[in-house]
Protein backbone atom coordinates (compact mmCIF):
# COMPACT_ATOMS: atom_id res chain seq x y z
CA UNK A 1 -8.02 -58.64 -20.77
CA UNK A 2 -4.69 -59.72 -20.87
CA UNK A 3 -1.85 -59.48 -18.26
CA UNK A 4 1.80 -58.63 -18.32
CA UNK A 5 4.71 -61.03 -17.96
CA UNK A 6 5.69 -59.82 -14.84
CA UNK A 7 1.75 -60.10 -14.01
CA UNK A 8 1.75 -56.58 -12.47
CA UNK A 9 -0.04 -54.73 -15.44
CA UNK A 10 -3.41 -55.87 -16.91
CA UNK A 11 -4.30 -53.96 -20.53
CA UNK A 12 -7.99 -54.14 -21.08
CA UNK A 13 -9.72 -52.96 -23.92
CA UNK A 14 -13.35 -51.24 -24.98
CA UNK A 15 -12.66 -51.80 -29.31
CA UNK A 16 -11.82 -48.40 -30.17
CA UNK A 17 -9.26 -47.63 -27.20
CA UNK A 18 -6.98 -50.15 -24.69
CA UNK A 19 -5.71 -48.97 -21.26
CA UNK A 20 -2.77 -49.86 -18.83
CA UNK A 21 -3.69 -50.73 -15.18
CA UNK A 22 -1.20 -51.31 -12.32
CA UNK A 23 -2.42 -54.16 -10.16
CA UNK A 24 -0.30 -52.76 -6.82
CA UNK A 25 -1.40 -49.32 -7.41
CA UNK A 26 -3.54 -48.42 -4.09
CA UNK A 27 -6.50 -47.54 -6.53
CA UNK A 28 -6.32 -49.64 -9.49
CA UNK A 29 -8.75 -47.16 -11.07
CA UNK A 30 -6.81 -44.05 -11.00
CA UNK A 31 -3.89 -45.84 -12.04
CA UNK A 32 -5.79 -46.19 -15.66
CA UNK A 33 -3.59 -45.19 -18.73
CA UNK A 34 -4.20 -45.35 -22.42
CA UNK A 35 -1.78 -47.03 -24.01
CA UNK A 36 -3.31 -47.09 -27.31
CA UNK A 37 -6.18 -45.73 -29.68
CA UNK A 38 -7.93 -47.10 -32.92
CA UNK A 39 -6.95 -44.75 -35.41
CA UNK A 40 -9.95 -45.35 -37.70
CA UNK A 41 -8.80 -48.10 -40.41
CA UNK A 42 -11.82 -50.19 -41.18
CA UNK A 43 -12.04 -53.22 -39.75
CA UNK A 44 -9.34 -53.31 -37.10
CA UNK A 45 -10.97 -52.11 -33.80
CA UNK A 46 -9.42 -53.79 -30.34
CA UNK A 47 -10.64 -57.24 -29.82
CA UNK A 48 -9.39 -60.16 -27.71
CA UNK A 49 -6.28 -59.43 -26.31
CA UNK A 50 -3.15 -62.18 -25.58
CA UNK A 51 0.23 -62.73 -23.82
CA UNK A 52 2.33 -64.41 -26.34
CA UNK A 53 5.52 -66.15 -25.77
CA UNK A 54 7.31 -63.38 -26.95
CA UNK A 55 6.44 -60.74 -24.36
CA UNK A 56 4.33 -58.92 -26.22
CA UNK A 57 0.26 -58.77 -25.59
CA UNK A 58 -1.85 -58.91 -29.45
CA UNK A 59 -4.76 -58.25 -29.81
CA UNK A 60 -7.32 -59.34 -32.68
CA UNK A 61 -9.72 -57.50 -34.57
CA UNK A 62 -13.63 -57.14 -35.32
CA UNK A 63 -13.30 -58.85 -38.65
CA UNK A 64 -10.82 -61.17 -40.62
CA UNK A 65 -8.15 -58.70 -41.89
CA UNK A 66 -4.02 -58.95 -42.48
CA UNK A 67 -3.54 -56.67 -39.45
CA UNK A 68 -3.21 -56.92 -35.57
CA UNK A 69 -2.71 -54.98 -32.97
CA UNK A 70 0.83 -55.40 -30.33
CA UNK A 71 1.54 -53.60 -27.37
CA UNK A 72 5.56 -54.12 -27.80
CA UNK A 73 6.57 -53.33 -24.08
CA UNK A 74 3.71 -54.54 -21.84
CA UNK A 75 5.77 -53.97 -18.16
């Protein structure tokens, strides 16, 4: 998992899809949002996930490619 800057949000993902939670929500579970799916090119399912310095959380992939993934906005 990895967890916004403002540490409210925590993005969490399963390989083939990564969801948005809200940490103040009064059930974390129902607050649950996809914020992004794998959209089938080979190689490049979710992996480990990182805040960068930047503001932006990447995320690796299954196997050594030229891709990653980014949620831009993370808040």
């Amino acid at each position: 998992i990895a967890f916004s800057p403002n540490s409210r949000y925590f993005y969490h993902n399963n390989f083939l899809k990564a969801y948005q939670y809200d940490i103040l929500a009064s059930n974390i579970e129902a607050s649950k949002t996809l914020v992004a799916e794998w959209d089938g090119y080979p190689g490049t399912p979710f992996f480990f996930m990182q805040l960068m310095p930047d503001n932006k959380i990447y995320s690796s992939t299954t196997t050594i490619t030229d891709v990653m993934h980014v949620i831009q906005y993370p808040y």
